[in-house]
Protein backbone atom coordinates (compact mmCIF):
# COMPACT_ATOMS: atom_id res chain seq x y z
CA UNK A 1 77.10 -70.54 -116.25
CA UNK A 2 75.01 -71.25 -113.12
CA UNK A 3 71.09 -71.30 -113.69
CA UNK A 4 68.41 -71.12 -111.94
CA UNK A 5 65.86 -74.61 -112.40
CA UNK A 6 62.39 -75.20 -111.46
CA UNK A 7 61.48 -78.54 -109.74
CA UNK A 8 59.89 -80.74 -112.71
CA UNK A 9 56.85 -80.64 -109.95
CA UNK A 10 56.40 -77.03 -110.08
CA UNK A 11 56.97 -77.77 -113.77
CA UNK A 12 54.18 -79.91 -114.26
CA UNK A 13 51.87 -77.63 -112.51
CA UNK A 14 52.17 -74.94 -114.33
CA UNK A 15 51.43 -76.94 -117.82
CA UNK A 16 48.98 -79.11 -116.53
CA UNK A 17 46.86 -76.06 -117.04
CA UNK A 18 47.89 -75.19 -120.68
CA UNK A 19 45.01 -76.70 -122.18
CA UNK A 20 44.45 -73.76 -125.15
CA UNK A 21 43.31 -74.48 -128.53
CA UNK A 22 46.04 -72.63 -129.94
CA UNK A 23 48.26 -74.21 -126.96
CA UNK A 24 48.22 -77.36 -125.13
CA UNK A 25 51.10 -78.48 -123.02
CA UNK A 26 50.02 -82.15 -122.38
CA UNK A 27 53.35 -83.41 -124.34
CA UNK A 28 55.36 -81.35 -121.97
CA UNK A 29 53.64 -82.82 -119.54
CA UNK A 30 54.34 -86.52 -120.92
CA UNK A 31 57.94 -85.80 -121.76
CA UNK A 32 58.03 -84.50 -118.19
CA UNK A 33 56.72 -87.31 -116.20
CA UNK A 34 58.42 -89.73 -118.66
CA UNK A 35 61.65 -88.39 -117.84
CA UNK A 36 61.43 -87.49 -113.84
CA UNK A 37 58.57 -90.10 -112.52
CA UNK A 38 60.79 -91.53 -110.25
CA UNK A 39 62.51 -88.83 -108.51
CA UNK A 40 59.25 -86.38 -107.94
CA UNK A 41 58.22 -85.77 -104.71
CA UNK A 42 54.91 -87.00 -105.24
CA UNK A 43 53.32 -86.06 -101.97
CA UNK A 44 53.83 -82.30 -103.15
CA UNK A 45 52.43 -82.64 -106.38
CA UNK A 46 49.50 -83.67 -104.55
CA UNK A 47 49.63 -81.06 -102.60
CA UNK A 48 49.67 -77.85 -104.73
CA UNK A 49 47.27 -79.52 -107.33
CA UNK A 50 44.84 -79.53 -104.24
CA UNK A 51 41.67 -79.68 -105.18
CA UNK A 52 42.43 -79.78 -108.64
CA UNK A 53 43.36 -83.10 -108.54
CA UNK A 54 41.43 -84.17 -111.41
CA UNK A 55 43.73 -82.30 -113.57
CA UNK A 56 46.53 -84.36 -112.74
CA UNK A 57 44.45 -87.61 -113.10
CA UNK A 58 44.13 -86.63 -116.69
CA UNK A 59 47.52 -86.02 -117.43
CA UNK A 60 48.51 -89.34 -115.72
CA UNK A 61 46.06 -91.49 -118.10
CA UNK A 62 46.97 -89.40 -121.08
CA UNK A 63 50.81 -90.38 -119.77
CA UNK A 64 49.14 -94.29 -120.25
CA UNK A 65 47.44 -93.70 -123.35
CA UNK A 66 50.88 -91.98 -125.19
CA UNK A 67 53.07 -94.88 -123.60
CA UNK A 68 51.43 -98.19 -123.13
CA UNK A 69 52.92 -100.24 -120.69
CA UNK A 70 54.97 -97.53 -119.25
CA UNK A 71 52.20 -96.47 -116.45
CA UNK A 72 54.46 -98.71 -113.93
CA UNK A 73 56.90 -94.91 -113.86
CA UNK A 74 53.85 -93.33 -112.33
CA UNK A 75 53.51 -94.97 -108.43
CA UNK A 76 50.51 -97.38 -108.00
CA UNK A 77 50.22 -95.66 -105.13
CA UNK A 78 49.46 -92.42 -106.57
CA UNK A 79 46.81 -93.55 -109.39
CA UNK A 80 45.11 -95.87 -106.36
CA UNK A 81 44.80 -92.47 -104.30
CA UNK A 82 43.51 -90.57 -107.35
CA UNK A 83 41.30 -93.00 -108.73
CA UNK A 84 40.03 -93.74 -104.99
CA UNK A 85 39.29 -89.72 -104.81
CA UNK A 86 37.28 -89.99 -108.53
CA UNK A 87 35.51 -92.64 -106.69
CA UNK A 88 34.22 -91.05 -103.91
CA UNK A 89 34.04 -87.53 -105.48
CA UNK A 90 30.44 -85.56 -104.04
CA UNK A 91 28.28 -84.39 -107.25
CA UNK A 92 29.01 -80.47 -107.32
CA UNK A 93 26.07 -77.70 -106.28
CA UNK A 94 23.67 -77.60 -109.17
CA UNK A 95 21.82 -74.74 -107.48
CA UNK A 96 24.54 -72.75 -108.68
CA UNK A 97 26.76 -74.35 -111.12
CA UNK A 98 30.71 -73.88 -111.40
CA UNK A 99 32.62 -74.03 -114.66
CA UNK A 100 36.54 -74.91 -113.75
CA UNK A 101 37.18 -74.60 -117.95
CA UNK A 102 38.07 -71.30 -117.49
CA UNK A 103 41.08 -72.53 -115.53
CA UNK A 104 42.34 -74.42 -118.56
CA UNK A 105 41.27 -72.19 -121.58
CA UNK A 106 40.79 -68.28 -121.32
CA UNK A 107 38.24 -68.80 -124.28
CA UNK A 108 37.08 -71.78 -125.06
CA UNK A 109 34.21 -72.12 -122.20
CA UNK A 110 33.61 -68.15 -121.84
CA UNK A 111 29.95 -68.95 -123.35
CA UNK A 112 28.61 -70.41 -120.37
CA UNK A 113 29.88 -67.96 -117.87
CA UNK A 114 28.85 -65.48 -120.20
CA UNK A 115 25.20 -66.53 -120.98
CA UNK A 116 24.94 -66.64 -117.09
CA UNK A 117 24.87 -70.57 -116.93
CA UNK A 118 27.79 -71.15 -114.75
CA UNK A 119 29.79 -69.28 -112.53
CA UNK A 120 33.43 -68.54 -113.42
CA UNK A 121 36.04 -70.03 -111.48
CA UNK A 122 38.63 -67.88 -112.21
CA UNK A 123 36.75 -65.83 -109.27
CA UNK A 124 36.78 -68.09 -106.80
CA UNK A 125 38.39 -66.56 -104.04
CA UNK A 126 41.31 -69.41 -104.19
CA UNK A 127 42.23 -68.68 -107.62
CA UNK A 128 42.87 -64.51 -106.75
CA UNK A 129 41.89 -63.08 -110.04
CA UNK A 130 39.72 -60.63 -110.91
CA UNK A 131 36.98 -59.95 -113.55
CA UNK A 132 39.72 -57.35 -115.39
């Protein structure tokens, strides 16, 4: 039977995001990148994280941290660029203060958008969702 298949790419930017308390995806992710590392297109994966970069970061020191001395599947390259970008990240506006948790977990950091403390990034115009 012929099937339809996601890249593992796509793959792992869809779950990179599944960070619920009831749900987190960061095995996937593992078992992922443990299994296709070397074929990704890595360039892409750079590109549709964007500037959620730092999401990926994570998942690629968690990816460390579950298999020590495996890192060398994930290319130099890539953690140099990353790490390079953590480096020379800008400190974000304080003036008016964004919470990107809500792109990870529908609940868990609602009480800081909610209290008025941060702003909700869910509706940032990039992320095309809506207060409903």
């Amino acid at each position: 039977m012929a099937v339809q298949l996601s890249a593992p790419e796509e793959i792992v930017w869809m779950k990179a995001y599944i960070m619920e308390r009831e749900r987190y995806d960061g095995a996937d992710m593992a078992h992922l990148l443990w299994h296709c590392a070397a074929a990704m297109d890595w360039e892409h994966l750079l590109r549709i994280f964007g500037p959620d970069w730092p999401v990926l970061l994570s998942h690629l020191i968690l990816f460390g941290f579950i298999y020590p001395g495996k890192s060398d599947r994930i290319p130099k390259k890539i953690f140099a660029q990353l790490l390079h970008r953590l480096e020379q990240d800008e400190p974000a506006n304080t003036l008016s203060p964004l919470c990107r948790g809500t792109l990870l977990s529908r609940t868990q950091f609602l009480s800081g958008v909610r209290d008025g403390n941060f702003r909700d990034a869910r509706l940032e115009a990039r992320s095309q969702m809506t207060p409903a």
